[in-house]
PDB file of N, CA and C in Angstrom:
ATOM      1  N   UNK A   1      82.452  91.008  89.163  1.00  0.00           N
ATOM      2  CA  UNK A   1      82.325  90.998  87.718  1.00  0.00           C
ATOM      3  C   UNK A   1      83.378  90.036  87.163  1.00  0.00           C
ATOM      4  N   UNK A   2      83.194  89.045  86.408  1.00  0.00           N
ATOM      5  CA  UNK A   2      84.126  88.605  85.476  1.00  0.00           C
ATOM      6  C   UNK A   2      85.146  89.054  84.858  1.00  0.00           C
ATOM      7  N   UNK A   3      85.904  88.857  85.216  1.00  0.00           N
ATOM      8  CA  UNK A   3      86.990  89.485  84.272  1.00  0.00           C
ATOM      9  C   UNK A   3      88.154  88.572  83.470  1.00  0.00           C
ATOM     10  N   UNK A   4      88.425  89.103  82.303  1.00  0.00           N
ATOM     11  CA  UNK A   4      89.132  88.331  81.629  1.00  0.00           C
ATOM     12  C   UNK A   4      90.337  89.184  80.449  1.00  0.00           C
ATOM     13  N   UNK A   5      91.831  88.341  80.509  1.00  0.00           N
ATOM     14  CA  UNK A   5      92.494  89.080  79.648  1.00  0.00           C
ATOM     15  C   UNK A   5      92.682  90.017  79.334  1.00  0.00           C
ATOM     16  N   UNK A   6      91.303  89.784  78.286  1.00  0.00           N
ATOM     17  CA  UNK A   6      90.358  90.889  77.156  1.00  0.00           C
ATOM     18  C   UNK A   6      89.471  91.543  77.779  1.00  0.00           C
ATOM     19  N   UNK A   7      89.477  92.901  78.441  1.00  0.00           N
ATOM     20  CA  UNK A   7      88.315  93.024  79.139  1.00  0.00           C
ATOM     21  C   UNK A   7      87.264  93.523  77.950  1.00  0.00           C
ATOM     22  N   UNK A   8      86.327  93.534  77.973  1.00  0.00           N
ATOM     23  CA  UNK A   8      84.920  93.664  76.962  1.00  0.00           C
ATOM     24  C   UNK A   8      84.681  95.081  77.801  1.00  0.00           C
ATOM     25  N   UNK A   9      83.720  95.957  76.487  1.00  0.00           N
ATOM     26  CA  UNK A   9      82.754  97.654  77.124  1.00  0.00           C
ATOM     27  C   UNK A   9      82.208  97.668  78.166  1.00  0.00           C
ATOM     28  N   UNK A  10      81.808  96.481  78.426  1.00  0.00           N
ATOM     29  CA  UNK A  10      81.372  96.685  79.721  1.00  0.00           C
ATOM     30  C   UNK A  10      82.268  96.358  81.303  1.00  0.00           C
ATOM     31  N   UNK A  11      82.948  95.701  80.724  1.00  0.00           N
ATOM     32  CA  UNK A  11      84.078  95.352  82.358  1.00  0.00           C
ATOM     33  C   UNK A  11      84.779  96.223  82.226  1.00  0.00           C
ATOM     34  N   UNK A  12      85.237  97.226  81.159  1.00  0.00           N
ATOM     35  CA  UNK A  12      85.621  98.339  81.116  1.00  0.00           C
ATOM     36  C   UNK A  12      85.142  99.935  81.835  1.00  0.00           C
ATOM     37  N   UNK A  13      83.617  99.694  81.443  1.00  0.00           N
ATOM     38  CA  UNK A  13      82.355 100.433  82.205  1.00  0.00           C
ATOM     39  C   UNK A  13      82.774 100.647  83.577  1.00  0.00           C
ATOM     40  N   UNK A  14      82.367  99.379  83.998  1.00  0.00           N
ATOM     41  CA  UNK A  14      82.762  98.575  85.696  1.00  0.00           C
ATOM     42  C   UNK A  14      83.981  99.171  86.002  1.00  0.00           C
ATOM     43  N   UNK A  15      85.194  98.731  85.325  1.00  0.00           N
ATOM     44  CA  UNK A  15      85.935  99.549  86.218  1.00  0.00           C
ATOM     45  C   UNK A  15      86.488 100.747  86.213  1.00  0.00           C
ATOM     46  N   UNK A  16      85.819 101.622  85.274  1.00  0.00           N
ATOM     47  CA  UNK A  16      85.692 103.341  84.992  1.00  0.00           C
ATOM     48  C   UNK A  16      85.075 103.806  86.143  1.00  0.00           C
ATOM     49  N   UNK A  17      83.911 103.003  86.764  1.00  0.00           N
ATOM     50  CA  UNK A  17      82.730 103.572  87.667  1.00  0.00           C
ATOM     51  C   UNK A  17      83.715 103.440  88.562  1.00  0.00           C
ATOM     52  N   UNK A  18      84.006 102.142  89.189  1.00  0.00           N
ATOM     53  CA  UNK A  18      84.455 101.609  90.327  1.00  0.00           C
ATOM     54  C   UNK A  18      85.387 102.425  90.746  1.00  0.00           C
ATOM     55  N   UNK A  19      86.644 102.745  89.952  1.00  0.00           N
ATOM     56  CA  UNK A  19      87.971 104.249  90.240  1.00  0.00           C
ATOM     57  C   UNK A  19      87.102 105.141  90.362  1.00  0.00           C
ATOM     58  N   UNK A  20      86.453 105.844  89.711  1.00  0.00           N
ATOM     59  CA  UNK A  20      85.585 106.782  90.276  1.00  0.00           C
ATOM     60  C   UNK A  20      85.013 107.008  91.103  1.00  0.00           C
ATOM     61  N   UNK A  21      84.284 105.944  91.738  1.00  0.00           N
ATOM     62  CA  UNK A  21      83.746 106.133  93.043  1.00  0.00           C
ATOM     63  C   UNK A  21      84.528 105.760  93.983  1.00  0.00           C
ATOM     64  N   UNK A  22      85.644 104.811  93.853  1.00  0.00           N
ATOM     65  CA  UNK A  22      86.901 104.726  94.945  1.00  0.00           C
ATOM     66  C   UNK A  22      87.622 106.472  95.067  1.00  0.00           C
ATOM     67  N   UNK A  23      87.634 106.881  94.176  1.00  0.00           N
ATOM     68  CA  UNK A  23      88.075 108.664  94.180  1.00  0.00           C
ATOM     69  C   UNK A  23      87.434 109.241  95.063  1.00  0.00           C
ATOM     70  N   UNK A  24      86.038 109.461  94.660  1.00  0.00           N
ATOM     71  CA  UNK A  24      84.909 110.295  95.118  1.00  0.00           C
ATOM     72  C   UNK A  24      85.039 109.841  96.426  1.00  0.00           C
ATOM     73  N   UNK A  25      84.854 108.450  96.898  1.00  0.00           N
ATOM     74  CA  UNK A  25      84.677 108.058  98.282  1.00  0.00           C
ATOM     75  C   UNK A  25      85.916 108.712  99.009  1.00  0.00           C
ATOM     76  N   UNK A  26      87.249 108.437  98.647  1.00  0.00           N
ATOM     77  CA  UNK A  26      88.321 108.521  99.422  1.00  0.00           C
ATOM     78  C   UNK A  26      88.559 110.096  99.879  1.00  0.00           C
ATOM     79  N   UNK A  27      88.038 110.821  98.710  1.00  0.00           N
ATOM     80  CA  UNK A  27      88.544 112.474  99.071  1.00  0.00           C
ATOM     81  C   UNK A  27      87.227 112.898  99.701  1.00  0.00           C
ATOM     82  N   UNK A  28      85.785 113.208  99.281  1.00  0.00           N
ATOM     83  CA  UNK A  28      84.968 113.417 100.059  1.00  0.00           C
ATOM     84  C   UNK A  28      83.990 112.803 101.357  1.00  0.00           C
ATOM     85  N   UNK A  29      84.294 111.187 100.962  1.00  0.00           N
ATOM     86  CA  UNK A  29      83.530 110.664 102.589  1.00  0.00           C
ATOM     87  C   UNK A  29      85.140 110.148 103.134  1.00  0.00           C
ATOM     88  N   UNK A  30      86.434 110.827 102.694  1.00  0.00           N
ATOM     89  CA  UNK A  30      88.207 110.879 103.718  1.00  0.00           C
ATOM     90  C   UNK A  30      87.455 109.083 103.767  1.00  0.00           C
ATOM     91  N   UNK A  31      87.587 108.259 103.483  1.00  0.00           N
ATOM     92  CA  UNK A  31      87.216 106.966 103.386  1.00  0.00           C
ATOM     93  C   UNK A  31      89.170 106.458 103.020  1.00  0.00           C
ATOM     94  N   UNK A  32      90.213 105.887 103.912  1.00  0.00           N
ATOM     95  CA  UNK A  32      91.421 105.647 103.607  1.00  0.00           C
ATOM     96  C   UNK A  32      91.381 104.037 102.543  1.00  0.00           C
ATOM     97  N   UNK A  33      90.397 103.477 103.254  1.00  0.00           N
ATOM     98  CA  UNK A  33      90.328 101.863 102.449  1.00  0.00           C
ATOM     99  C   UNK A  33      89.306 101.431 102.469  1.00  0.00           C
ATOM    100  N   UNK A  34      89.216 100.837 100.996  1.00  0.00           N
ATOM    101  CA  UNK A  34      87.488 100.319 100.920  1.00  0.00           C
ATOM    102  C   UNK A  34      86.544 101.602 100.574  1.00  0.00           C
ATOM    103  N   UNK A  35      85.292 101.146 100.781  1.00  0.00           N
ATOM    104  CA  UNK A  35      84.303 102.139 100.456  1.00  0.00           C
ATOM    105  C   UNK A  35      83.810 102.311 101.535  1.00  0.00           C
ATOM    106  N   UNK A  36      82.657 103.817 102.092  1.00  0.00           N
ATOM    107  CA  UNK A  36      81.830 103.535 103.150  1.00  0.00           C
ATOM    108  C   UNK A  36      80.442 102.768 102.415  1.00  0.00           C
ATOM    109  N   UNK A  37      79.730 102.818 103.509  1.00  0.00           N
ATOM    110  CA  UNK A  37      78.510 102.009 102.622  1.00  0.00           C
ATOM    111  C   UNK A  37      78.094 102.903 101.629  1.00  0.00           C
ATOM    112  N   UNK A  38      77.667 104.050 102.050  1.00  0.00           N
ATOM    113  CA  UNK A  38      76.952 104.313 100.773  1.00  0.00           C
ATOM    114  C   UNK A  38      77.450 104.027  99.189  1.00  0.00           C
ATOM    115  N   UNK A  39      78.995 104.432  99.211  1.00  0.00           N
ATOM    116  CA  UNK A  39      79.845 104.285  97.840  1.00  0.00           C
ATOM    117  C   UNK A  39      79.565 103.002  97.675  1.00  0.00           C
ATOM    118  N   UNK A  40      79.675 101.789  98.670  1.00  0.00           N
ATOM    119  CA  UNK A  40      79.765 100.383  98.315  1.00  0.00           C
ATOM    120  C   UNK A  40      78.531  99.903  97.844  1.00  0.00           C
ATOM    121  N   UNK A  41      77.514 100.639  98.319  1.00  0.00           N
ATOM    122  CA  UNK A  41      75.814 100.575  97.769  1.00  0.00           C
ATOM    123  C   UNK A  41      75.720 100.825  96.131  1.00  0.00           C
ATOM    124  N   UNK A  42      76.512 102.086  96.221  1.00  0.00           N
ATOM    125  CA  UNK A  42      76.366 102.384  94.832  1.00  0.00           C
ATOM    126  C   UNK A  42      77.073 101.723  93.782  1.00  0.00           C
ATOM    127  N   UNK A  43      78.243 101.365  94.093  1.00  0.00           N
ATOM    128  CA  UNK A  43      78.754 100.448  92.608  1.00  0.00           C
ATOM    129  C   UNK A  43      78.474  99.093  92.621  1.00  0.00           C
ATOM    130  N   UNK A  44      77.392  98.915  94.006  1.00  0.00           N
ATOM    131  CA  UNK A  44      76.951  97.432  93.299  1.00  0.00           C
ATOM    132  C   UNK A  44      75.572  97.691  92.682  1.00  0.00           C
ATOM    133  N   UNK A  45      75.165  98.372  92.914  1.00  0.00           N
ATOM    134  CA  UNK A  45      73.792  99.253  91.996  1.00  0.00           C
ATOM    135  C   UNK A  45      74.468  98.904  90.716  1.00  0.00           C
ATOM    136  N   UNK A  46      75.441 100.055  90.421  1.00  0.00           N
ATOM    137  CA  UNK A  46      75.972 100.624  89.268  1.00  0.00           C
ATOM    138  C   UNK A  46      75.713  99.195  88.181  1.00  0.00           C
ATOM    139  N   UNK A  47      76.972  98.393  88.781  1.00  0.00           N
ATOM    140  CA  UNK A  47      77.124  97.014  88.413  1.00  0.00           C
ATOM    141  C   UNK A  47      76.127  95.719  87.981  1.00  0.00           C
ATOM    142  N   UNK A  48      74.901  96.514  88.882  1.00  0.00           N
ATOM    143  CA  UNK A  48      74.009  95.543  88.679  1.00  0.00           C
ATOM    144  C   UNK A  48      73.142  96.293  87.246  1.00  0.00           C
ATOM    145  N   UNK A  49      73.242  97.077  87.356  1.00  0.00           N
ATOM    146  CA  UNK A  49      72.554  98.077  86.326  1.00  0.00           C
ATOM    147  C   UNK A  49      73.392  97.616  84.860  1.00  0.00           C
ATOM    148  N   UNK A  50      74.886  97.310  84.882  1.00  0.00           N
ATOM    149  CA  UNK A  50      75.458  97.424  83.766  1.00  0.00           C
ATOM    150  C   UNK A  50      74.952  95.662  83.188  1.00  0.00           C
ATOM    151  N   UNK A  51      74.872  94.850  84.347  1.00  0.00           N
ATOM    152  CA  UNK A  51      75.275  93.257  84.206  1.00  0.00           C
ATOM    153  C   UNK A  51      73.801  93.262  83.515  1.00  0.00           C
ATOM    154  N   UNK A  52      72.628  94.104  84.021  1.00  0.00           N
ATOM    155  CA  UNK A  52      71.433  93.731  83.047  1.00  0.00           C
ATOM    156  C   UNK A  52      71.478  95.277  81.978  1.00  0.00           C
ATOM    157  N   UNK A  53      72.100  95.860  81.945  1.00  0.00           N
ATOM    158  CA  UNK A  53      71.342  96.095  79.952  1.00  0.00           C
ATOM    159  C   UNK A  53      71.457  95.733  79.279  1.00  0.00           C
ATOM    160  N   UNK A  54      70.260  95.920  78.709  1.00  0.00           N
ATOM    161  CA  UNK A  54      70.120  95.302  77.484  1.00  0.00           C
ATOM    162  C   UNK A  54      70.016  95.122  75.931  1.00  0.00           C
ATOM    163  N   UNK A  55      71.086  96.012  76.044  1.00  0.00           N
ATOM    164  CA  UNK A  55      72.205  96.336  74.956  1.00  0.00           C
ATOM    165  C   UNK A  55      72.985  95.961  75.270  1.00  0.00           C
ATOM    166  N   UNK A  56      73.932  95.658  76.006  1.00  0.00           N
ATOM    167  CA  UNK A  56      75.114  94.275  76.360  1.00  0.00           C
ATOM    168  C   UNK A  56      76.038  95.242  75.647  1.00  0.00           C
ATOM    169  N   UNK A  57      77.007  94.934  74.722  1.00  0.00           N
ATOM    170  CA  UNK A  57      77.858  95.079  74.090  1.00  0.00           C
ATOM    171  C   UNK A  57      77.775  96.465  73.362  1.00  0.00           C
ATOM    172  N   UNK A  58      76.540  96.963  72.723  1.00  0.00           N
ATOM    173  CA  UNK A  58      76.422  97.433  72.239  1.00  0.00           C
ATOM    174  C   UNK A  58      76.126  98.672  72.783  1.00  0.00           C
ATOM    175  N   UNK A  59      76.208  98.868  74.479  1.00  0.00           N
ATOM    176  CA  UNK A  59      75.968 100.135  75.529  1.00  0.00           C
ATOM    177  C   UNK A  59      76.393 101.095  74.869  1.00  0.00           C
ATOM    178  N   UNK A  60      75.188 102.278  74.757  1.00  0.00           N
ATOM    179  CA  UNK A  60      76.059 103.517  74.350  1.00  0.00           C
ATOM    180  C   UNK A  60      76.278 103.905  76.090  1.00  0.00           C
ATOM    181  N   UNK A  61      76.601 105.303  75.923  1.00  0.00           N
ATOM    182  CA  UNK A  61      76.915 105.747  77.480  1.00  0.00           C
ATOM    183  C   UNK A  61      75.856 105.728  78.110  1.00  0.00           C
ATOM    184  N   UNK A  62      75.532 106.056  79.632  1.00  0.00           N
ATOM    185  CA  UNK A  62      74.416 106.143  80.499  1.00  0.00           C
ATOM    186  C   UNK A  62      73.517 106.843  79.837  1.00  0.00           C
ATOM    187  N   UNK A  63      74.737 108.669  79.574  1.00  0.00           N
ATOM    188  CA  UNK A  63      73.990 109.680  79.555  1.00  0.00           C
ATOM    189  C   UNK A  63      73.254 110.456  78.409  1.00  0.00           C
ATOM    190  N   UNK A  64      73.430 108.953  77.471  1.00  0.00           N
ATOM    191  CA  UNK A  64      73.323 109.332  75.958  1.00  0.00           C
ATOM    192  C   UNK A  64      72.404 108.123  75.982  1.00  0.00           C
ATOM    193  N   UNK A  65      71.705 107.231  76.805  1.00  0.00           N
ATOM    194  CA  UNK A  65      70.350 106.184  76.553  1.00  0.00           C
ATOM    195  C   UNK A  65      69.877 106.859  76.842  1.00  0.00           C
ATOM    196  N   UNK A  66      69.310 105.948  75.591  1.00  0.00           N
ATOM    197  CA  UNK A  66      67.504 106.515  75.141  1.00  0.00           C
ATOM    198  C   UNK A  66      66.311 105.441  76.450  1.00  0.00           C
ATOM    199  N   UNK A  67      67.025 104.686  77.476  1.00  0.00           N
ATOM    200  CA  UNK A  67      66.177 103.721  78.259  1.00  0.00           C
ATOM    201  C   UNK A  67      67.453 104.636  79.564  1.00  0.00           C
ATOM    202  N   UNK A  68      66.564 105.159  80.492  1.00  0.00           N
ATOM    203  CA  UNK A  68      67.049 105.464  82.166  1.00  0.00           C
ATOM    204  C   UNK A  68      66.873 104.670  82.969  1.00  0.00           C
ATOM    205  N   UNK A  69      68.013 103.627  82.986  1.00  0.00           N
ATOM    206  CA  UNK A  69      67.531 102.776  84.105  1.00  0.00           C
ATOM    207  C   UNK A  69      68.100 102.959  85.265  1.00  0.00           C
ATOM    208  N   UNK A  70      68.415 104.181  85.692  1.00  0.00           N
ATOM    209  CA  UNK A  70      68.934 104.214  87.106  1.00  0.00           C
ATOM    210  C   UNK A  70      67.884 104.964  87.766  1.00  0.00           C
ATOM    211  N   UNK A  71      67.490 104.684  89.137  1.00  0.00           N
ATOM    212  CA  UNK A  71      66.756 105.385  89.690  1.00  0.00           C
ATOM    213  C   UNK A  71      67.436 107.077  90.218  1.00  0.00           C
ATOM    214  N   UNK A  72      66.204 108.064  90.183  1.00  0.00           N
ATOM    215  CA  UNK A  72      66.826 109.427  90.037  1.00  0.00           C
ATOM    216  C   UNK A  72      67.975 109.847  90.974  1.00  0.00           C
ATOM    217  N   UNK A  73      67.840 109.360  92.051  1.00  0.00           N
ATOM    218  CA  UNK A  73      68.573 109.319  93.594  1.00  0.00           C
ATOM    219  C   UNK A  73      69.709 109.037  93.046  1.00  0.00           C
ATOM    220  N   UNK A  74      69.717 107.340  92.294  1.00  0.00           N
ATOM    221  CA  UNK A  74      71.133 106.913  92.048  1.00  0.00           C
ATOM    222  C   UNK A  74      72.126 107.650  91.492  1.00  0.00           C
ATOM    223  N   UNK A  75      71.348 108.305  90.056  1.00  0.00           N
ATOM    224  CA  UNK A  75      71.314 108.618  88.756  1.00  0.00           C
ATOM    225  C   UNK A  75      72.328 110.097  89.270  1.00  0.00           C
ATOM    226  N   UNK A  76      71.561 110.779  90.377  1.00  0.00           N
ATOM    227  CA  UNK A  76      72.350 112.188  91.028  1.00  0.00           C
ATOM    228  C   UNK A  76      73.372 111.676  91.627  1.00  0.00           C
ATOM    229  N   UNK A  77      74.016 110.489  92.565  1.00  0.00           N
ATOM    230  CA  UNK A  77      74.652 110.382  93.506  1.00  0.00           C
ATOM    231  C   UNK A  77      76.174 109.983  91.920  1.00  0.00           C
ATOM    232  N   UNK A  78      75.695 109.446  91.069  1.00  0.00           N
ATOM    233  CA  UNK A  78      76.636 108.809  90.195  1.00  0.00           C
ATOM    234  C   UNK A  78      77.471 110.018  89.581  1.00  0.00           C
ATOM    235  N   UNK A  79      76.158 110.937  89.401  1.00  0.00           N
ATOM    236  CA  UNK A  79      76.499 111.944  88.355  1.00  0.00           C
ATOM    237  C   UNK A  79      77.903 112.846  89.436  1.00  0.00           C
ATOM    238  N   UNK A  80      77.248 112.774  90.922  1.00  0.00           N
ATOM    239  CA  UNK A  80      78.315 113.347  91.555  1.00  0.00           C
ATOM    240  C   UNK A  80      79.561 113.163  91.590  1.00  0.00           C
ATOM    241  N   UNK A  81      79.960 111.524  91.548  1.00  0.00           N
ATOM    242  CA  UNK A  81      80.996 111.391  91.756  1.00  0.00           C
ATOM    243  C   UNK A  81      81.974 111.251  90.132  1.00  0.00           C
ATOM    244  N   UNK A  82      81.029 111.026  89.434  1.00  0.00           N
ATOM    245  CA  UNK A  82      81.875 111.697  88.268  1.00  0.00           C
ATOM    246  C   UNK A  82      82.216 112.975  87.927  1.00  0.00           C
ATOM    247  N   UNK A  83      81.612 113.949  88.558  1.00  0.00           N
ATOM    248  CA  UNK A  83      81.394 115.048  88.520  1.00  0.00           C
ATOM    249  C   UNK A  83      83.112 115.656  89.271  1.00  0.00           C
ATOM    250  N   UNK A  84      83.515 114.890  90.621  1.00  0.00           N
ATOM    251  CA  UNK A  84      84.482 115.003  91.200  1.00  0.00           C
ATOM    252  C   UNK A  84      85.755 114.208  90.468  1.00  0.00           C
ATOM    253  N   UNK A  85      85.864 113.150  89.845  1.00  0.00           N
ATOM    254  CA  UNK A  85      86.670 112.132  89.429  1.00  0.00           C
ATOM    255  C   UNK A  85      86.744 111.962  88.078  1.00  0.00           C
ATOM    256  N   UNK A  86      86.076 112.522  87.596  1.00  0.00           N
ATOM    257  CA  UNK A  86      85.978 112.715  85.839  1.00  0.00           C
ATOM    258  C   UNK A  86      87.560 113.274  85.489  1.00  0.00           C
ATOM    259  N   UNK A  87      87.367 114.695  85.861  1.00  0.00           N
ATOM    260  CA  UNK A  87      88.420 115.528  85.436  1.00  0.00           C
ATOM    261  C   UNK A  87      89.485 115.301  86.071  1.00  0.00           C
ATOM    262  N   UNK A  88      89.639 114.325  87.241  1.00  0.00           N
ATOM    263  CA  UNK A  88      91.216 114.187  87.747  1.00  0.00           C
ATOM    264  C   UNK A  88      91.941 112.677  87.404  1.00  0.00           C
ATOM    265  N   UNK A  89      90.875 112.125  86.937  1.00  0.00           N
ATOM    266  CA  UNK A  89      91.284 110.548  86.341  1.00  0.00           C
ATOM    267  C   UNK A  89      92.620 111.019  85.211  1.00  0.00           C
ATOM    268  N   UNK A  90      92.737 112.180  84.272  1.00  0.00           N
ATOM    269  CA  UNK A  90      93.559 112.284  83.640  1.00  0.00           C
ATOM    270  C   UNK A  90      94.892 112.033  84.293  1.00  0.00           C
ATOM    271  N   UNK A  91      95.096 112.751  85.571  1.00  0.00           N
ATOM    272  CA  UNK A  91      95.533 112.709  85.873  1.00  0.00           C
ATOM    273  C   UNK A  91      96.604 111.106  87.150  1.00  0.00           C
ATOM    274  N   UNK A  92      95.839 110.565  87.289  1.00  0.00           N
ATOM    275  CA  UNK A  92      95.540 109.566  88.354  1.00  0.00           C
ATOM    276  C   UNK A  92      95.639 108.458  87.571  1.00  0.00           C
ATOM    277  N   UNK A  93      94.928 108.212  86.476  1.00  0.00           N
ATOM    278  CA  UNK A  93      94.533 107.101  85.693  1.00  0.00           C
ATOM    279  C   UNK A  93      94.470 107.466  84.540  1.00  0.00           C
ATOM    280  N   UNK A  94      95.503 107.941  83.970  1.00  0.00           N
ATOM    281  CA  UNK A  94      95.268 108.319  82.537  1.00  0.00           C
ATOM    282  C   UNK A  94      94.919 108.106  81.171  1.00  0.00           C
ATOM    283  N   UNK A  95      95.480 106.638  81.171  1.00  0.00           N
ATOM    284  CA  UNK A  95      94.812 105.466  80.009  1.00  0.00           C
ATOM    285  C   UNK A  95      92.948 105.415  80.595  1.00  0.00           C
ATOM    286  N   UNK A  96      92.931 105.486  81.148  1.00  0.00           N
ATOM    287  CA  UNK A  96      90.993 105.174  82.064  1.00  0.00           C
ATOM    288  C   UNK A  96      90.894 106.452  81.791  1.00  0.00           C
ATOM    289  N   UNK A  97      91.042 107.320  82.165  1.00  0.00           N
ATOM    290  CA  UNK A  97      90.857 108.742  82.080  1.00  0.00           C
ATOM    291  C   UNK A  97      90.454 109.632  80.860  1.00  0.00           C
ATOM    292  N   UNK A  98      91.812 109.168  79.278  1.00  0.00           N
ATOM    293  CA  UNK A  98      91.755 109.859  78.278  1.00  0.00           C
ATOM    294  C   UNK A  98      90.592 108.816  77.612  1.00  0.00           C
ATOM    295  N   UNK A  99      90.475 107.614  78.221  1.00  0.00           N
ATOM    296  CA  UNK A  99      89.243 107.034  77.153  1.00  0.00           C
ATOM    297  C   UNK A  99      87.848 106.877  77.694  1.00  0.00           C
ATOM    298  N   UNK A 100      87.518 107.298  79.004  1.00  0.00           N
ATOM    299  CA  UNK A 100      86.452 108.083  79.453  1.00  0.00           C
ATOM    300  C   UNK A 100      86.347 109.132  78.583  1.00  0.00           C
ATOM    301  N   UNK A 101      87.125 110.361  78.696  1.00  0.00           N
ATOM    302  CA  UNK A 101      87.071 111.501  77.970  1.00  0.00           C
ATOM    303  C   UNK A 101      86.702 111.464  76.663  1.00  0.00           C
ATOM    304  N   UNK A 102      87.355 110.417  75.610  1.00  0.00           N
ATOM    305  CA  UNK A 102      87.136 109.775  73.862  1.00  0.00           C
ATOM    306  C   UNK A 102      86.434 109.885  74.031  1.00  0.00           C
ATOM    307  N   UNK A 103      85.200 108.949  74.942  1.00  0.00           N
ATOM    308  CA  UNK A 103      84.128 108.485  74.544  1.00  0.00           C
ATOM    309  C   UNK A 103      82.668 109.656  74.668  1.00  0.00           C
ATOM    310  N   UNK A 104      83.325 110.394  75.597  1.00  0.00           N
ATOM    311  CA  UNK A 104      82.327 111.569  76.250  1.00  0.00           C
ATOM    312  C   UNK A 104      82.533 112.510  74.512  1.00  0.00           C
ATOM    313  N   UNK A 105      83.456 112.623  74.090  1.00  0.00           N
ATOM    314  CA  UNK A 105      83.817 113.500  72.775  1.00  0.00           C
ATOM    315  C   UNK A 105      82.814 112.797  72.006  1.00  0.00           C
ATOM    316  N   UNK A 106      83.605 111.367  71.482  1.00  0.00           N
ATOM    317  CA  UNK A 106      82.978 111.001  70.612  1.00  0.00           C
ATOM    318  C   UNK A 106      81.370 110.407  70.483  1.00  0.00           C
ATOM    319  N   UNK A 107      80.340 110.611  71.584  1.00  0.00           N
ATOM    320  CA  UNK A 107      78.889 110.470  72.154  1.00  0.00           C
ATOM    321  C   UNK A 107      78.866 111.666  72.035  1.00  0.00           C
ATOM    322  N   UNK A 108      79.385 112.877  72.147  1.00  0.00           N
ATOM    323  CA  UNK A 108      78.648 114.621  71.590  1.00  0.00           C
ATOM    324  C   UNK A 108      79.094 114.541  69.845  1.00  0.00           C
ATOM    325  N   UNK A 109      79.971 114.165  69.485  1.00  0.00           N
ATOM    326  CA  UNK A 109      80.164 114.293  68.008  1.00  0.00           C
ATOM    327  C   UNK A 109      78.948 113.520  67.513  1.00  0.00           C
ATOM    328  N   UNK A 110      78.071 112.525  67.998  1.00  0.00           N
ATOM    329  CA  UNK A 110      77.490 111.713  67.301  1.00  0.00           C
ATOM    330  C   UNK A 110      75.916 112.249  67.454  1.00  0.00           C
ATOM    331  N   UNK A 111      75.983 112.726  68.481  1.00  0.00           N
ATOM    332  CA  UNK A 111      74.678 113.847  68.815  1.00  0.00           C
ATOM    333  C   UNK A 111      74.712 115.071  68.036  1.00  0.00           C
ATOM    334  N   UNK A 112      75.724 115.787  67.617  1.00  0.00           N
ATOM    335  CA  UNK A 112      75.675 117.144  66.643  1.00  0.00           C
ATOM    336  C   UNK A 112      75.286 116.234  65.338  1.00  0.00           C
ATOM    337  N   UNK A 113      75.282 115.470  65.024  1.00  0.00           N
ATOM    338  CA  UNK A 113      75.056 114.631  64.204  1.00  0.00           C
ATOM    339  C   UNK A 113      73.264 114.585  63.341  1.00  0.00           C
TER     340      UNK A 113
END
């Protein structure tokens, strides 16, 4: 992925997923460096998924589009490892962590809506 300076919502995206699944990989597939394949399968999925929507800039979250473009398989394997790495990023990555979390708040505030 490009990266620059300034990172933009989406190279931000990218590397929210990417710690996350470096988490998920390292504690449940004990993976010390790198990814195994499957993790490495998945964040270039992920990545490829983010580099084409098409909302660009304007991405709301995955789990709040109104367009599913991950296939269901993916869609479960992703949900897992956020599922594991969500709640300890506070900890680990805390700037990444508390604005994962913002955004998860502020995407339900906009849905009670």
């Amino acid at each position: 992925m490009n990266m620059t300076p300034s990172k933009n919502r989406l190279e931000q995206e990218y590397e929210t997923i990417k710690t996350m699944i470096q988490m998920y990989c390292k504690k449940v597939h004990d993976c010390e460096e790198g990814l195994c394949q499957e993790c490495s399968d998945l964040l270039k999925y992920a990545e490829e998924r983010l580099n084409n929507c098409k909302f660009g800039e304007d991405k709301p979250p995955c789990d709040a589009c109104s367009i599913h473009c991950y296939k269901p398989d993916m869609r479960e394997k992703v949900r897992e490892a956020m599922r594991y790495a969500g709640p300890r990023m506070i900890y680990t990555h805390p700037i990444m962590g508390f604005r994962h979390l913002f955004k998860k708040m502020k995407k339900k505030e906009n849905l009670d809506k």
